[in-house]
Protein backbone atom coordinates (compact mmCIF):
# COMPACT_ATOMS: atom_id res chain seq x y z
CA UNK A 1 82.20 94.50 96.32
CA UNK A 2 84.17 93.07 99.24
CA UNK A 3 85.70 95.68 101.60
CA UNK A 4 86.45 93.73 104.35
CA UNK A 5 90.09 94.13 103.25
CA UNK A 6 89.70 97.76 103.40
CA UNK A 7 90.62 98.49 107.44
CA UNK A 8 92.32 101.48 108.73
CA UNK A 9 94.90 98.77 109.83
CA UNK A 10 95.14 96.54 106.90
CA UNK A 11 95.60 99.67 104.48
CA UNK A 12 98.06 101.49 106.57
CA UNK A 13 99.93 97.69 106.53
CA UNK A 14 99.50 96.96 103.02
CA UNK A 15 101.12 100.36 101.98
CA UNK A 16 104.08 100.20 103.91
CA UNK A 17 105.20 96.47 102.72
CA UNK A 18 103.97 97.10 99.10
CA UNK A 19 107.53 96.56 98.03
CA UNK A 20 107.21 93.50 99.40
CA UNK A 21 104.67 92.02 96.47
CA UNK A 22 105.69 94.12 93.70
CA UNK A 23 107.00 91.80 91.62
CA UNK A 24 104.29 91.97 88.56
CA UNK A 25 105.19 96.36 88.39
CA UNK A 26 107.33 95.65 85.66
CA UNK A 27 105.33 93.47 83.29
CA UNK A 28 102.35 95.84 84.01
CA UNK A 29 104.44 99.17 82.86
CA UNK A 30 105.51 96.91 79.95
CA UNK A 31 102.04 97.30 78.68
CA UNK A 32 101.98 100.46 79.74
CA UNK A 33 105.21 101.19 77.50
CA UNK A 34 102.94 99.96 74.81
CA UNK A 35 100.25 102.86 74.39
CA UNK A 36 101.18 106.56 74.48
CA UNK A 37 100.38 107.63 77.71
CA UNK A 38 101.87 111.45 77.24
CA UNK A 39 98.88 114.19 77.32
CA UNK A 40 96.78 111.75 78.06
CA UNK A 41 93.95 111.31 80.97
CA UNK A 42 94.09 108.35 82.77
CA UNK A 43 92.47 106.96 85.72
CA UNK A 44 93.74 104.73 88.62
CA UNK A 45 90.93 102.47 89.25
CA UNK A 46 91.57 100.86 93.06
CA UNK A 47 94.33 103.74 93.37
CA UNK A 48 95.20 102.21 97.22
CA UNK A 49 98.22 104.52 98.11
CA UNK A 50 98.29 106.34 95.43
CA UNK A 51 102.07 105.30 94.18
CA UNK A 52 100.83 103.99 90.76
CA UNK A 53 98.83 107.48 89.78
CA UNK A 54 101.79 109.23 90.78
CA UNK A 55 104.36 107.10 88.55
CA UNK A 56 101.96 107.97 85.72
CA UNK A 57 101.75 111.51 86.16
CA UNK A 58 105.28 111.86 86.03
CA UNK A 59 105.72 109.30 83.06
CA UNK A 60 103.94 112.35 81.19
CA UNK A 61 99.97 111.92 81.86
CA UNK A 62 97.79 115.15 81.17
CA UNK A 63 96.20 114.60 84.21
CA UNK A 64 95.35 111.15 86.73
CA UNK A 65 92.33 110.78 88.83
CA UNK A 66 92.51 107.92 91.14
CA UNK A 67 89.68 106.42 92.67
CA UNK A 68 89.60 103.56 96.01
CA UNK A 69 86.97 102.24 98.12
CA UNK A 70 88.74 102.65 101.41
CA UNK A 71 88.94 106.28 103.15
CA UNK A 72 92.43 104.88 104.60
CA UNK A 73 93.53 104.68 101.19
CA UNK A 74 92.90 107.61 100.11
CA UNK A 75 93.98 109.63 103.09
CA UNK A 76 97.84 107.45 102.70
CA UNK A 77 97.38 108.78 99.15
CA UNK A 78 97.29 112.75 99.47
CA UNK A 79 99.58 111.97 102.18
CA UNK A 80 102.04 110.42 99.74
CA UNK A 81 100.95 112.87 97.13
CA UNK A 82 102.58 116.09 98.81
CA UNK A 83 102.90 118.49 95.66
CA UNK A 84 102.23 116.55 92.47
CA UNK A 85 100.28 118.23 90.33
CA UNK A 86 97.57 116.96 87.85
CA UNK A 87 96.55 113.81 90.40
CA UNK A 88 93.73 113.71 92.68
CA UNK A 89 92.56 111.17 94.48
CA UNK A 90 88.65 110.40 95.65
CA UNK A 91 87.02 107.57 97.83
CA UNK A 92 84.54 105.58 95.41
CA UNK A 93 83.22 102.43 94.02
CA UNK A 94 83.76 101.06 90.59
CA UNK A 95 80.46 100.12 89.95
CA UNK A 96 79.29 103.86 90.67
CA UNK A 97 82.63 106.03 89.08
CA UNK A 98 82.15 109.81 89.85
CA UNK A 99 83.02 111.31 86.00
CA UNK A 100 80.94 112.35 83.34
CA UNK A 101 80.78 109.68 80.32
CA UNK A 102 84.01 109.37 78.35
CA UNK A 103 86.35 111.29 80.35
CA UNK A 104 89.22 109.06 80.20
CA UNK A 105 91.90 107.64 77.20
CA UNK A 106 93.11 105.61 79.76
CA UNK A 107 92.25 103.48 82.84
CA UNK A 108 94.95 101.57 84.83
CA UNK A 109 93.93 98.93 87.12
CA UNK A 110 96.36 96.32 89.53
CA UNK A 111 94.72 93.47 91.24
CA UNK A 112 91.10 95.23 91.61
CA UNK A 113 88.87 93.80 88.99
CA UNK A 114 88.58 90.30 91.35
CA UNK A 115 87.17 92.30 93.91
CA UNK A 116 83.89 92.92 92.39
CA UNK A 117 81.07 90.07 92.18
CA UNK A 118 79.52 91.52 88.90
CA UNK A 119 81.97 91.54 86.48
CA UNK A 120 80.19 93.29 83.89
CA UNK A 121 79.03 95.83 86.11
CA UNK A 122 82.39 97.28 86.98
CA UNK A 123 83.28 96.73 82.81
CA UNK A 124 80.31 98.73 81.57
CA UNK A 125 81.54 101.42 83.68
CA UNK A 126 85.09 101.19 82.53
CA UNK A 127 83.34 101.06 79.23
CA UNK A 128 80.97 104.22 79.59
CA UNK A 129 83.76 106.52 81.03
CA UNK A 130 86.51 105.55 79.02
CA UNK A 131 86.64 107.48 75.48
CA UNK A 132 86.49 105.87 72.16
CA UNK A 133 89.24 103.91 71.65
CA UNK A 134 90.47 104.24 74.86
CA UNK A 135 92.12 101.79 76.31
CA UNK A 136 92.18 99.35 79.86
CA UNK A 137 95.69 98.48 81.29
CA UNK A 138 95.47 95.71 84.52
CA UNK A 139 96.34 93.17 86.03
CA UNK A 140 93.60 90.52 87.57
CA UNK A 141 92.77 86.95 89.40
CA UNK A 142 91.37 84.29 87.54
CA UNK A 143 91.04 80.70 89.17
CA UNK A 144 90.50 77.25 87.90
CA UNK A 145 88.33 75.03 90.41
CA UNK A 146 88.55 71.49 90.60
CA UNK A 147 84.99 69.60 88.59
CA UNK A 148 82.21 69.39 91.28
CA UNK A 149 83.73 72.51 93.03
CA UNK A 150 82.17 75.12 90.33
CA UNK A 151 80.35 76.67 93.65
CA UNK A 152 83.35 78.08 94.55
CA UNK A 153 83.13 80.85 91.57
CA UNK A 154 82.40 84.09 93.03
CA UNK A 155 82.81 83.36 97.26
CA UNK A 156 86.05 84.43 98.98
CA UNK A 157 89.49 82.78 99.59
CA UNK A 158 92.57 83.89 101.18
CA UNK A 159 95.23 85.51 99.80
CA UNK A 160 98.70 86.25 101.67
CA UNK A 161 100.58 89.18 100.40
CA UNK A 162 104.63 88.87 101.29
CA UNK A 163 106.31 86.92 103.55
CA UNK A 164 106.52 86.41 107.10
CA UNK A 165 105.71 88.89 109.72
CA UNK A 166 105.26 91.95 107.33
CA UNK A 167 102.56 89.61 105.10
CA UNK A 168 99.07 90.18 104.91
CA UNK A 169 95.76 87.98 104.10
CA UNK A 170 93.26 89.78 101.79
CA UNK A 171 90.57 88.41 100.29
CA UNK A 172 89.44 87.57 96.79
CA UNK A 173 87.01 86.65 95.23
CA UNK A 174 87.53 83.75 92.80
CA UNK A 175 86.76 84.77 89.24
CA UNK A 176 86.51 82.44 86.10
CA UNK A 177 88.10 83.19 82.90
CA UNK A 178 84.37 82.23 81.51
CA UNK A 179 83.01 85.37 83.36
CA UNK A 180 85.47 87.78 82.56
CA UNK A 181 85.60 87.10 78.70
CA UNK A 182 81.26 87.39 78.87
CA UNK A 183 81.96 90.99 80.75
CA UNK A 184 84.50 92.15 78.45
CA UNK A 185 82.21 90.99 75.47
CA UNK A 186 79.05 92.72 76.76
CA UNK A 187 80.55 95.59 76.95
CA UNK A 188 82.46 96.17 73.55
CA UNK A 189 86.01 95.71 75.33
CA UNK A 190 88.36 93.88 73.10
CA UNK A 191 91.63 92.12 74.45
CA UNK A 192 94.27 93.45 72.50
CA UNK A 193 96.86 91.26 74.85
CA UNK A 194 97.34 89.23 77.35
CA UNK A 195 99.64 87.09 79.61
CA UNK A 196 99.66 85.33 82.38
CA UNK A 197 102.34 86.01 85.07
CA UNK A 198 103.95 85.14 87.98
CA UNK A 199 102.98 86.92 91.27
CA UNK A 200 105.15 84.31 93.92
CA UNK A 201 104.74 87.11 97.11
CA UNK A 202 100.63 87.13 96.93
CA UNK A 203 99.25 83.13 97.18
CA UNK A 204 96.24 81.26 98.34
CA UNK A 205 96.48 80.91 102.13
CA UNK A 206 96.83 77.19 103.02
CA UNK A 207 94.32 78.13 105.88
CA UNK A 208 91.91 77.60 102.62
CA UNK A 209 89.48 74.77 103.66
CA UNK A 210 89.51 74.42 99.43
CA UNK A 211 93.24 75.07 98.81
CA UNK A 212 93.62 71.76 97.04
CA UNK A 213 90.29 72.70 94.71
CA UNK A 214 91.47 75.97 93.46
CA UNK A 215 94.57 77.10 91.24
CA UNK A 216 95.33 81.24 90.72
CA UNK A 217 96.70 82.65 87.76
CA UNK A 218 97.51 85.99 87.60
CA UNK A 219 96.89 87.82 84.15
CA UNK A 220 97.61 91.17 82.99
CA UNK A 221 96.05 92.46 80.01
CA UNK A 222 96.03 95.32 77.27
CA UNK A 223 92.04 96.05 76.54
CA UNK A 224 90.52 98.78 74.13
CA UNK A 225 87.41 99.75 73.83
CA UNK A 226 85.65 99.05 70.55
């Protein structure tokens, strides 16, 4: 998985201009709106601040564990967390998740998934703690290269979140829509829905020695697991 994104600096940057990149929340909680999330256990897979868990919690989750990489992360998150009750928050990696085999009904995931360089590893674990039936709610990168450039799949590029001085570059790695579908079919996860949306405020850097090779598109899905 790539961390280099993960600095004390970066995440204490990256969770005060959130609001600045935001604009995919709403067609996210629209699939949200579409499962019953009341009573139900759900985790926050790449948590970062915490915000997301927190919104779930109070839109009437049993209980929400979220789970980042980056100590920074997590330490903004109980910061953020204050009193809430029935969220906790704990530094570790998706391909390694720290709960017993089908503990969730629910995982929730925004802009993570593209961060990992074996697909299918991260989706069997989605797969072997999520419950029967349970569903996957995110939002990823895919990227079309250009013919001749299929080299690029899996290697980093640039991505500026927000505008200006309060932007930041992260990177990502570029995913194919090939590899995805193979992950999600290896491990019994059916796409119940999906669409592609627009995410203006996070772009490729032009700094991109392969800018003119590559084309993102941003796609946010409803997944269950068969």
């Amino acid at each position: 998985m790539n961390t280099a994104e993960y600095s004390s600096e970066l995440a204490t940057k990256y969770s005060c201009f959130r609001k600045d990149f935001n604009e995919t929340d709403n067609d996210l909680f629209n699939v949200v709106a579409l499962i019953a999330i009341k009573d139900r256990d759900i985790l926050d897979l790449g948590c970062g601040d915490g915000r997301y868990a927190m919104h779930l919690k109070e839109l009437g989750a049993r209980s929400v564990e979220g789970i980042d990489i980056s100590e920074k992360m997590i330490e903004i998150a109980f910061q953020n967390k204050e009193k809430t009750s029935g969220v906790d928050f704990h530094v570790a990696d998706g391909r390694k998740l720290p709960f017993k085999d089908h503990t969730f009904d629910i995982i929730f995931s925004n802009f993570v998934i593209h961060y990992f360089e074996n697909t299918s590893e991260v989706f069997k674990e989605i797969g072997r703690v999520l419950r029967p039936g349970g569903y996957f709610i995110g939002t990823f990168n895919v990227t079309d290269v250009s013919p001749g450039f299929e080299r690029l799949y899996n290697t980093n590029m640039p991505i500026r979140l927000g505008k200006g001085d309060s932007s930041i570059v992260v990177q990502n790695l570029i995913k194919s829509r090939d590899e995805i579908s193979r992950a999600l079919s290896e491990n019994n996860l059916m796409i119940l829905s999906e669409k592609e949306i627009e995410h203006p405020n996070a772009v490729i850097d032009p700094s991109f020695k392969d800018y003119l090779r590559v084309k993102k598109h941003v796609m946010c899905v409803l997944i269950q697991k068969q």
